[in-house]
Protein backbone atom coordinates (compact mmCIF):
# COMPACT_ATOMS: atom_id res chain seq x y z
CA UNK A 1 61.49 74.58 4.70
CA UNK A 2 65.42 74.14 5.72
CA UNK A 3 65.12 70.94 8.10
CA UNK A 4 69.23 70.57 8.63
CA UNK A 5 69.22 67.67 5.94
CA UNK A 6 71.45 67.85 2.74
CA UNK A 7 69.01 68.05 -1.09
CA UNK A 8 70.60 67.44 -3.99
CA UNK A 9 71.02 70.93 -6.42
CA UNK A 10 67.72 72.01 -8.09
CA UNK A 11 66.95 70.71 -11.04
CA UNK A 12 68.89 67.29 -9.91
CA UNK A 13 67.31 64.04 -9.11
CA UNK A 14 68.67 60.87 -8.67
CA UNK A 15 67.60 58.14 -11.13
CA UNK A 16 64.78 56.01 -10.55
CA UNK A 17 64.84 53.39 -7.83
CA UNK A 18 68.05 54.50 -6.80
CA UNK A 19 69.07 56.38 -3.38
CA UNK A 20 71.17 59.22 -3.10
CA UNK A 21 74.81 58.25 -2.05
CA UNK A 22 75.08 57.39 1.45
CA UNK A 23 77.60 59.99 1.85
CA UNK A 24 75.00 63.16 1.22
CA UNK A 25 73.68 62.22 4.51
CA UNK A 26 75.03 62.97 7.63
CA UNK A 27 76.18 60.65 9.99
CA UNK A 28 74.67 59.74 13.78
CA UNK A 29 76.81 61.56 15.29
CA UNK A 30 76.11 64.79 13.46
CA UNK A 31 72.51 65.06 15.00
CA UNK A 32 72.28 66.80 17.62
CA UNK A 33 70.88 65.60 20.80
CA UNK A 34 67.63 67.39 22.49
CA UNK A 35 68.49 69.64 25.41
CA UNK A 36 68.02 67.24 28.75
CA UNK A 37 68.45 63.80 26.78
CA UNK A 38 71.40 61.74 26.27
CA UNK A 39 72.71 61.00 22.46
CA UNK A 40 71.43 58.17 21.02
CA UNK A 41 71.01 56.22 17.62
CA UNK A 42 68.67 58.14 15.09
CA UNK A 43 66.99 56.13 12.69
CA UNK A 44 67.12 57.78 8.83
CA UNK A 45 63.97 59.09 7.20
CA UNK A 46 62.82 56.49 4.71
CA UNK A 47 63.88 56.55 1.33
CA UNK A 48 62.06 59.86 -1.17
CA UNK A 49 61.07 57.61 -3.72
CA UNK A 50 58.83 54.30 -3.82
CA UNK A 51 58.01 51.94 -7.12
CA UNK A 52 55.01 52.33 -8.41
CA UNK A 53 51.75 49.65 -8.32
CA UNK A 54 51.56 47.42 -11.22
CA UNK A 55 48.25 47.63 -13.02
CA UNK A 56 45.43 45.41 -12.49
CA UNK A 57 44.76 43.32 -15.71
CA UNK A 58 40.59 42.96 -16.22
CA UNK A 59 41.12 39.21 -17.89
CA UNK A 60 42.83 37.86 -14.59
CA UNK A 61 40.29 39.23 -12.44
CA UNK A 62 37.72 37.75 -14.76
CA UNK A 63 38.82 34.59 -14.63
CA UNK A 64 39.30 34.53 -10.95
CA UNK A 65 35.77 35.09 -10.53
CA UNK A 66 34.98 32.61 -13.21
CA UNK A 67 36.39 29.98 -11.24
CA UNK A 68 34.59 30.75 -7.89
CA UNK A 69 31.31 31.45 -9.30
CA UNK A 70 30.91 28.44 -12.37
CA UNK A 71 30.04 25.50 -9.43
CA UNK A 72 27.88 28.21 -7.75
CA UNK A 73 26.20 28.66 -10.67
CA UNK A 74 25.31 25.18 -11.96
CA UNK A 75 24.60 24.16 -8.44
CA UNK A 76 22.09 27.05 -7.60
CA UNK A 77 19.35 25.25 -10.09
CA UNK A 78 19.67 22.18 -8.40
CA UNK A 79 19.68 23.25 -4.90
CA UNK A 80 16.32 25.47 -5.68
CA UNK A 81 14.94 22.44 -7.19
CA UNK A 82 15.46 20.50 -3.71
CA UNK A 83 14.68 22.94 -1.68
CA UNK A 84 10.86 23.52 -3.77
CA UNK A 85 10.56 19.77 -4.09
CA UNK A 86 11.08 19.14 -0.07
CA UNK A 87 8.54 22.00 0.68
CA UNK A 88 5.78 21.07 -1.74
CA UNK A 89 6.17 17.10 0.11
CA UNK A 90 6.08 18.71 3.19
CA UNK A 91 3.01 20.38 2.31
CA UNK A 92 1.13 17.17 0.67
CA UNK A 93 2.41 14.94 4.54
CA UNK A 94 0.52 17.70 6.33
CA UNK A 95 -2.95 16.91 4.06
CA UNK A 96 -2.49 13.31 4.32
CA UNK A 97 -4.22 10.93 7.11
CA UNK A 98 -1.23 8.10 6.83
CA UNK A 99 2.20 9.08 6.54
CA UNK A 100 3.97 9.65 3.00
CA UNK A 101 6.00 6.62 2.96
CA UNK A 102 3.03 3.93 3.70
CA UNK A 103 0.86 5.20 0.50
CA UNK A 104 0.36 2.28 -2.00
CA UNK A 105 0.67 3.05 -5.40
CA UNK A 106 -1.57 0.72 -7.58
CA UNK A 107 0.08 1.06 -11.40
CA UNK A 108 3.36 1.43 -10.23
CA UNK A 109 4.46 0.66 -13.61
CA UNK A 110 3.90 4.34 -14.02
CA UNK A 111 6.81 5.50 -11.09
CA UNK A 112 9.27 4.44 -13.38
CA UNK A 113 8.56 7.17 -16.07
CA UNK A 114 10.15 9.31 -13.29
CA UNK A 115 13.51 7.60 -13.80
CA UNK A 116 13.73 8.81 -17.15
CA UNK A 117 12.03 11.87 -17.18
CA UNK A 118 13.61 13.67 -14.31
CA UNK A 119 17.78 14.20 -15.68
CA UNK A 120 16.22 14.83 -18.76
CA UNK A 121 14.33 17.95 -18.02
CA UNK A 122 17.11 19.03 -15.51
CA UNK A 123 19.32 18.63 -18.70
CA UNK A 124 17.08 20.46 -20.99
CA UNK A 125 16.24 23.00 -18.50
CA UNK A 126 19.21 24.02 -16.97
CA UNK A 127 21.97 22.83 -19.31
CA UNK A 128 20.58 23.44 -22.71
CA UNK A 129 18.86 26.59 -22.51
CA UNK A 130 22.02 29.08 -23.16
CA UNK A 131 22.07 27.15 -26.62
CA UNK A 132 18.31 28.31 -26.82
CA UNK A 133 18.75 31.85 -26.53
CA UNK A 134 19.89 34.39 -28.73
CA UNK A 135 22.98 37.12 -28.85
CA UNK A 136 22.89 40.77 -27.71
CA UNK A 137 25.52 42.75 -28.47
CA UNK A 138 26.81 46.00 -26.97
CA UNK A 139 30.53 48.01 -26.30
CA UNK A 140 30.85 47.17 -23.37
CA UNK A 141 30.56 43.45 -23.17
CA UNK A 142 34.12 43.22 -20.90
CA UNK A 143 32.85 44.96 -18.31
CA UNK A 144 29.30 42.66 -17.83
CA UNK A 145 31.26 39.63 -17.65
CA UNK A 146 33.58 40.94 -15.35
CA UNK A 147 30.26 42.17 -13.19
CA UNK A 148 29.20 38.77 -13.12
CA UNK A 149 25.53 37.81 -13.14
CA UNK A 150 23.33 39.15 -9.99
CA UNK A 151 21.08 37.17 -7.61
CA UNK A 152 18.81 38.09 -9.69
CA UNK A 153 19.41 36.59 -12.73
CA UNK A 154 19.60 33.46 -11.38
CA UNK A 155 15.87 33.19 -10.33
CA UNK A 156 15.40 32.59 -14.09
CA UNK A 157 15.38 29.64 -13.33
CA UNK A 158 12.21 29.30 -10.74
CA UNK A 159 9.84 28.87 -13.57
CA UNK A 160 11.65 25.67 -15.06
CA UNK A 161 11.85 24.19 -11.67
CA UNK A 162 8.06 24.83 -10.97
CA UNK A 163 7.73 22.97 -13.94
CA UNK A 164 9.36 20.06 -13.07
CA UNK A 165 7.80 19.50 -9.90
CA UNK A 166 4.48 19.84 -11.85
CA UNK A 167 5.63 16.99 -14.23
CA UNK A 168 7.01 14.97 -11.52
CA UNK A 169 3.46 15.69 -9.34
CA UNK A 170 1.13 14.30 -12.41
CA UNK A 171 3.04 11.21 -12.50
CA UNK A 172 2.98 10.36 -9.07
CA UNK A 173 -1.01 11.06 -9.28
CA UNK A 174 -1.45 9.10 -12.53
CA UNK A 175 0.11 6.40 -10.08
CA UNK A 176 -3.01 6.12 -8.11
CA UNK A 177 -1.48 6.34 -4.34
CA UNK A 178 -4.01 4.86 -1.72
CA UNK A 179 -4.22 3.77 1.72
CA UNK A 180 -6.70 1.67 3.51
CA UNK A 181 -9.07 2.08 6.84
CA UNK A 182 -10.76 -0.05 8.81
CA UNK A 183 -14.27 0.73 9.41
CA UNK A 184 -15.96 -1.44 11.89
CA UNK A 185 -20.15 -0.79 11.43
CA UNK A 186 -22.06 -0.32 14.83
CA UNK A 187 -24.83 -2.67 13.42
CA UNK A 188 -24.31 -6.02 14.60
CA UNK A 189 -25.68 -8.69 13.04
CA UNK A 190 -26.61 -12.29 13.89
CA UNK A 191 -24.27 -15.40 12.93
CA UNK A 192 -24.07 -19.00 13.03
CA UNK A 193 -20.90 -21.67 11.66
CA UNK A 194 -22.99 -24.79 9.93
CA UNK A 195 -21.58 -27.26 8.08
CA UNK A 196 -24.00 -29.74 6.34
CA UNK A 197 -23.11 -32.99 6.05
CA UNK A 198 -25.08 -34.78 3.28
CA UNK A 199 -24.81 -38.23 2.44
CA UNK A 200 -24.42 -39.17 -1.31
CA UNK A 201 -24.56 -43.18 -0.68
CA UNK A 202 -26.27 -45.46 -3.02
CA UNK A 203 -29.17 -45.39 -1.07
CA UNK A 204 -30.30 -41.46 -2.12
CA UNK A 205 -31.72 -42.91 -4.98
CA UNK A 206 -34.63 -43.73 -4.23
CA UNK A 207 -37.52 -41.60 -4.81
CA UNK A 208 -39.93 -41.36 -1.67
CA UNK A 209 -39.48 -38.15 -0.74
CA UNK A 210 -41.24 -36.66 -3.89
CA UNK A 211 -43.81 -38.71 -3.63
CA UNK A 212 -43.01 -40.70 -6.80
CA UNK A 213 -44.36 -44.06 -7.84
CA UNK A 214 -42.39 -47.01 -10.20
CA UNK A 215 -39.45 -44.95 -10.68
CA UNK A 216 -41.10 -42.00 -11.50
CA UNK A 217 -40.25 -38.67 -9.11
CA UNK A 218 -36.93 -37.11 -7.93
CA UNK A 219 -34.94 -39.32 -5.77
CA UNK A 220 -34.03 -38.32 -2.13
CA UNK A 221 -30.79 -36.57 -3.44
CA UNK A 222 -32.16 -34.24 -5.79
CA UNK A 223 -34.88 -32.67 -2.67
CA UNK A 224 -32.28 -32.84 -0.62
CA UNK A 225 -30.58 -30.24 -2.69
CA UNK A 226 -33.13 -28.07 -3.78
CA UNK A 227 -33.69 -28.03 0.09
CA UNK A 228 -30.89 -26.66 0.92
CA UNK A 229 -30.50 -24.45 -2.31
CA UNK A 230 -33.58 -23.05 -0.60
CA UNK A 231 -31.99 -22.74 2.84
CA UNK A 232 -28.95 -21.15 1.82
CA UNK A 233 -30.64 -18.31 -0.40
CA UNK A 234 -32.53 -17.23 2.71
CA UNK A 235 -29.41 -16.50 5.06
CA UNK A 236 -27.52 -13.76 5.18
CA UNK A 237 -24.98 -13.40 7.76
CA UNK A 238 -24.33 -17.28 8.67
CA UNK A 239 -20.91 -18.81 7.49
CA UNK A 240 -22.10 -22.49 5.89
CA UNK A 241 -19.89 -25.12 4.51
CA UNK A 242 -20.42 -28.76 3.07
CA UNK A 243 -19.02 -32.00 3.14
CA UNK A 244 -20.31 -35.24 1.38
CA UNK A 245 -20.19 -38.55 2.53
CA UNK A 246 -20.64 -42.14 1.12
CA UNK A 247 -18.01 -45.07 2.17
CA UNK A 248 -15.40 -42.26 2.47
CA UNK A 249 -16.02 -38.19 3.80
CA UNK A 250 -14.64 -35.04 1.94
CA UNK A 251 -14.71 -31.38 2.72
CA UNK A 252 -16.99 -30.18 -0.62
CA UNK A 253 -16.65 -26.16 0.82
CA UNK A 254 -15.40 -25.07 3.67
CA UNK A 255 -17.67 -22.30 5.67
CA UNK A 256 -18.10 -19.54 3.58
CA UNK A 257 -20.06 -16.05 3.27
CA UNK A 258 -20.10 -16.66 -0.45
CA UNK A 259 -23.18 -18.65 -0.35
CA UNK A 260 -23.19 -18.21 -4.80
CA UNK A 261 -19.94 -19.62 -4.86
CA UNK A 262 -21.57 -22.87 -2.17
CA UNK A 263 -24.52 -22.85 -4.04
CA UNK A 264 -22.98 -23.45 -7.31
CA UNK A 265 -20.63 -26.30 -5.11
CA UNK A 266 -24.04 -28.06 -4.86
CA UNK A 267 -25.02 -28.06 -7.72
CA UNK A 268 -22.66 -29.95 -8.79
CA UNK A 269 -23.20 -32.56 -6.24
CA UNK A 270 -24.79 -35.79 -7.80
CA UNK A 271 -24.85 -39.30 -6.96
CA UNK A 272 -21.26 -40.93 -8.13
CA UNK A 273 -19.12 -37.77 -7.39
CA UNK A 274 -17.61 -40.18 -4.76
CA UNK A 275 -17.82 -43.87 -3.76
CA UNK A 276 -21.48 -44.61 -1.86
CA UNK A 277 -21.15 -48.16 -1.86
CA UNK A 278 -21.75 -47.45 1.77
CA UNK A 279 -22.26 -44.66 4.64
CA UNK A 280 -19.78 -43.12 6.57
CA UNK A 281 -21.07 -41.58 9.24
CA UNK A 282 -18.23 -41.21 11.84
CA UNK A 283 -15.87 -39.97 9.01
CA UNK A 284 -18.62 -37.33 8.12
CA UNK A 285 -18.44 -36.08 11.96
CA UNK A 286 -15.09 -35.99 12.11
CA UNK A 287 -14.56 -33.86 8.84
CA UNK A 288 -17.20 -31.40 10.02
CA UNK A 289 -16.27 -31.13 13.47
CA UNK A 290 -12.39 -30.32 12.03
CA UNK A 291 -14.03 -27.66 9.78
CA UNK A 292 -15.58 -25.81 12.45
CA UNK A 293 -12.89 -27.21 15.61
CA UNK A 294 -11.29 -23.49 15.41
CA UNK A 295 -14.25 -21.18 14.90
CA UNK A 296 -15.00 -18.52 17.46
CA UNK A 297 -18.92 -18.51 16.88
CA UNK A 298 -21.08 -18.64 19.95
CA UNK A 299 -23.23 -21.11 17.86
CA UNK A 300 -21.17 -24.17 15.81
CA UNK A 301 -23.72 -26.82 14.45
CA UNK A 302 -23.31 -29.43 12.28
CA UNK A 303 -26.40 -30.66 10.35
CA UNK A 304 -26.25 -34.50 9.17
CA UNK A 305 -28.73 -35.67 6.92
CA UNK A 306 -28.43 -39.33 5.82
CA UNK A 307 -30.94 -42.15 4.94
CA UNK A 308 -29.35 -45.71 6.25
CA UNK A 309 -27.11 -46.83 8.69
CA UNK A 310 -23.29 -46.39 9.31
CA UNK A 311 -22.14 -49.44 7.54
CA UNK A 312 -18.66 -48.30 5.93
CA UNK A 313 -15.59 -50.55 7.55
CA UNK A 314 -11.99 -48.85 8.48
CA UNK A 315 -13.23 -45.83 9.64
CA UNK A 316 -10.98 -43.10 11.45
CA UNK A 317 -13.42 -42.88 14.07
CA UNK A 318 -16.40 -44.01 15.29
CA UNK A 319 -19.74 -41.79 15.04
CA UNK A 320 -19.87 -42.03 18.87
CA UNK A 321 -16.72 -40.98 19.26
CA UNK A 322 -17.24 -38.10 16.98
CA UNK A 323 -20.31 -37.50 19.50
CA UNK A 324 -18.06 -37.07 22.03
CA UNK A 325 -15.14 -34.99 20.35
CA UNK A 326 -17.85 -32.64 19.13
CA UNK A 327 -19.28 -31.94 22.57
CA UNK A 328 -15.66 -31.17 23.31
CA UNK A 329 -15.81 -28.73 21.53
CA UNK A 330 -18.96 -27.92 21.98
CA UNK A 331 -20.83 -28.32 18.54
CA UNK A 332 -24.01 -29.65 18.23
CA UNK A 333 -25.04 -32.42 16.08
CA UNK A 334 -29.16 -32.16 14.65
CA UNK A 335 -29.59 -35.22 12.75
CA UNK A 336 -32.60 -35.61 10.11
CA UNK A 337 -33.19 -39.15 9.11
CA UNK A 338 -34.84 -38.93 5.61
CA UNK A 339 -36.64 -41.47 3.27
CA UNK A 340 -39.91 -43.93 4.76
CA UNK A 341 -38.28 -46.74 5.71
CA UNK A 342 -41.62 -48.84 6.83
CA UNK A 343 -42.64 -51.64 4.91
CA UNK A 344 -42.98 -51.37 1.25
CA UNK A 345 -45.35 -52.82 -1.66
CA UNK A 346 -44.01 -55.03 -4.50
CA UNK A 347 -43.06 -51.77 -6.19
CA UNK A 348 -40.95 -50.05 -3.54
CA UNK A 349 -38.02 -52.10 -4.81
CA UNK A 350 -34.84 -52.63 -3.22
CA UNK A 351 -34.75 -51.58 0.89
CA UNK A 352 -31.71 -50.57 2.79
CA UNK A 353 -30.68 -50.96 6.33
CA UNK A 354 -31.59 -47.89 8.59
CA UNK A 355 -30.65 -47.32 12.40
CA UNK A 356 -33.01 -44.21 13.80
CA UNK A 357 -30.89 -44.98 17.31
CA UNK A 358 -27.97 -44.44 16.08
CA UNK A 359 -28.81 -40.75 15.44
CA UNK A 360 -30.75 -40.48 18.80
CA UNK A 361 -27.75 -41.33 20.56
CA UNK A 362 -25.34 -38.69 17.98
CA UNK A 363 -27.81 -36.03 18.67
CA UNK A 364 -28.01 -36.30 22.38
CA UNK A 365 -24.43 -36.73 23.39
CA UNK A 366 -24.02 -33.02 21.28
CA UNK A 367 -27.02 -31.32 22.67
CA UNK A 368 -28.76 -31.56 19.04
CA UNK A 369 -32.31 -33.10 18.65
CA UNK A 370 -33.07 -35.72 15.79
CA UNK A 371 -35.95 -35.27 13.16
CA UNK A 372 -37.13 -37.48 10.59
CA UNK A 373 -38.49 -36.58 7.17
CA UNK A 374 -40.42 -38.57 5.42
CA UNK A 375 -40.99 -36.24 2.50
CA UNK A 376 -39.79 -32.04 0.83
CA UNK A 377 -41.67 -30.46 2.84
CA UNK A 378 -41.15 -32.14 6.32
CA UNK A 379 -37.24 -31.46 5.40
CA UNK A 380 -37.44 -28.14 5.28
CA UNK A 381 -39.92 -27.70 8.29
CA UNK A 382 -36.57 -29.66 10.21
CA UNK A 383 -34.11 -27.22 9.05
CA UNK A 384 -36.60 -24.08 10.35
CA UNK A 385 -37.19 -25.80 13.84
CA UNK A 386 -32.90 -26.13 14.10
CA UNK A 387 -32.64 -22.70 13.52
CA UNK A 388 -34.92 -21.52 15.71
CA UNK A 389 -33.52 -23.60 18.37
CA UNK A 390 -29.86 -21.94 18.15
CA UNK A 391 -28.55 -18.73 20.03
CA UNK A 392 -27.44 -16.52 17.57
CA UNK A 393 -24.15 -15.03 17.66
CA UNK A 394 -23.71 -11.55 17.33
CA UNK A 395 -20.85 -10.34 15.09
CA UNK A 396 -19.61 -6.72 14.59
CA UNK A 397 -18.34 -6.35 10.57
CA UNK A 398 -14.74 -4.94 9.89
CA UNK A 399 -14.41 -3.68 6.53
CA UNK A 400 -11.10 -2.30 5.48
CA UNK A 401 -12.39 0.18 2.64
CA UNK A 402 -9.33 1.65 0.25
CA UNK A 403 -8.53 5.53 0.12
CA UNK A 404 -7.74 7.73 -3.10
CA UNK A 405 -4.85 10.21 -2.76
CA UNK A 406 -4.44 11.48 -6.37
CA UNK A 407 -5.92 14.69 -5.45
CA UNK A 408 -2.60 15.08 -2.72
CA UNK A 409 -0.63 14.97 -5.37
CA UNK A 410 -3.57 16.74 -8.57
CA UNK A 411 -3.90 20.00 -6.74
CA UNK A 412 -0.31 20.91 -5.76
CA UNK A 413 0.78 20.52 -9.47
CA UNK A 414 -2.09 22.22 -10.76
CA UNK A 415 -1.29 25.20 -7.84
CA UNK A 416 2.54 25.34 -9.30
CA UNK A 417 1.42 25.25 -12.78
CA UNK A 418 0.04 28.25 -12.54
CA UNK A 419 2.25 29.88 -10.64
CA UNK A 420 4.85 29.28 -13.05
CA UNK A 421 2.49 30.91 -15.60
CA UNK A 422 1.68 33.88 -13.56
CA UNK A 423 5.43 34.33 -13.09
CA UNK A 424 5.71 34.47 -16.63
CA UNK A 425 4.27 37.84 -16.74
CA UNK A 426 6.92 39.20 -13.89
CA UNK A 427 10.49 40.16 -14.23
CA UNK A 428 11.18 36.73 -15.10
CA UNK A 429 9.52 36.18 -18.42
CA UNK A 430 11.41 35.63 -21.51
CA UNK A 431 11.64 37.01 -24.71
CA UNK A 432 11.95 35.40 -27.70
């Protein structure tokens, strides 16, 4: 089709990037205006001939996506690992009655195997395994690695993950996490605070209690004991302690529940475990009213059990005074006078000073009541008659029992374990 412009003869063309000459063209004024319009500038057709693409080279584009996939692909294992790791905690929170963070692992020696064992079966796993498998070979291995690997193919990786977890799971099991309760029983159960004060003077030595004659016969210190040995076998529930008293007073045990522990404290009570050279009886109140000054028992009693008279000089404070201090605080004082202190034969060798009053007085300024034993038996009739005289106190137990959470951690790795082995036999198992 003739459209008015100028070709060059057939068979002619102009070399290769090159225009025609300028001059083969005819000029703006040469085209010829459209009926009704005025003449204006025309712009030229563009040029006949345009240079080529160049070609696309396979290696570039392979290394381009090289570079943008490799952190995408060393990453993906890591972020899968997170993201399984955060669910499967999530998962053992929601079973567990305290939160995650305030479990108490007993052998926690056995957390730090994690330290270790973590980066080096991330290494192994996700590092080492290309070195692991072996070399296929086909025509058109350009072309695959230009493909790059598919979503796919990277789930390869699940299995090894799983497997981690699992590891990491047994450990933290093997640990022993627990977590405590409080348990408060609805039985409530009846309660006094004692403390016994017994005096270990010089004057337990002598032997009228067991009825002995000429030296024969346990002496006043030794039924005293077996006395209360006997007494504190037969409660349960009532906090006791001891304190012994001769020219000075000491705290032996302080009120306990472990009456095996007090009874075995007694025991080793005997006559020289402190100076007796003379009887301290203020000093014995005063160290028992201290040891039970703070207790929240309905009941507080303090049981004194002496044979003479308060005789010991530079005393802390006077046994009425303790009187009064332990009415303060409301504690009562029972008082059991032991020994027969009448007149004696020509065998009942030496006698020492007593002062019955002096307990009357202790007793009644506390509320207590004073008894007198003359031999075993009468003793422990007193200590029966005090505690049926008390108000007993009743006491609800709290128990804070320990809880085992292995199993939180057990049954999850067992659960991925055999996922990972039932995903063996999917798209995703290997071949050797």
């Amino acid at each position: 089709m003739d459209n008015g412009y100028p070709h060059p003869p057939q068979g002619q063309h102009p070399p290769q990037g090159q225009h025609p000459p300028q001059a083969q063209y005819p000029s703006q004024a040469q085209y010829p205006a459209p009926p009704g319009q005025a003449p204006g500038p025309v712009t030229p057709p563009p040029p006949a001939y345009l240079p080529e693409p160049e070609p696309v080279d396979p290696e570039a584009v392979r290394r381009s996506r090289a570079r943008l996939t490799f952190f995408w692909n060393h990453l993906f294992p890591y972020l899968l690992l997170l993201v399984v790791g955060l669910t499967t905690l999530v998962a053992i929170e929601s079973t567990l009655p305290v939160h995650l963070f305030k479990l108490k692992f007993i052998n926690r020696w056995v957390l730090l195997l994690l330290i270790p064992l973590l980066p080096l079966l991330c290494w192994v796993a996700f590092h080492q395994e290309k070195k692991r498998q072996g070399a296929f070979l086909f025509s058109r291995l350009r072309d695959l690695l230009i493909a790059g690997p598919g979503f796919l193919s990277r789930l390869r990786k699940v299995p090894a993950v799983l497997r981690i977890i699992t590891l990491a799971l047994f450990v933290l099991a093997l640990a022993r996490p627990q977590s405590s309760h409080t348990v408060k029983h609805t039985e409530q159960v009846e309660g006094i605070d004692i403390i016994i004060a017994l005096d270990v003077s010089l004057s337990m030595q002598d032997r009228d209690l067991s009825g002995g004659r000429f030296g024969t016969g346990k002496n006043r210190l030794d039924v005293a004991k077996e006395v209360l040995d006997s007494f504190i076998n037969r409660r349960k529930n009532d906090r006791i302690g001891l304190v012994l008293f001769g020219k000075e007073a000491y705290s032996w045990c302080p009120p306990t529940l472990d009456y095996a522990a007090l009874r075995t404290l007694l025991a080793e009570v005997r006559l020289g475990v402190i100076d007796g050279r003379a009887t301290a009886i203020g000093d014995a109140l005063g160290t028992s009213i201290n040891r039970l000054r703070r207790s929240k028992a309905t009941s507080k009693v303090i049981i004194l059990l002496t044979d003479g008279d308060d005789n010991s000089k530079n005393q802390s404070v006077t046994p009425n005074q303790a009187a009064n201090f332990a009415a303060t605080f409301k504690i009562k004082v029972f008082t059991i006078l032991m020994g027969r202190h009448g007149k004696r034969g020509w065998w009942g060798g030496r006698r020492f000073r007593v002062n019955p009053r002096l307990l009357e007085e202790i007793a009644g300024l506390t509320g207590g009541t004073p008894y007198l034993a003359t031999d075993g038996k009468a003793l422990k009739e007193r200590f029966q008659r005090i505690l049926n005289s008390l108000k007993k106190d009743k006491r609800v137990r709290v128990e804070s029992i320990p809880d085992q959470h292995y199993r939180a951690f057990l049954l999850p790795g067992l659960f991925l374990l055999g996922l990972e082995l039932l995903l063996g036999f999917t798209f995703l198992r290997r071949f050797p």
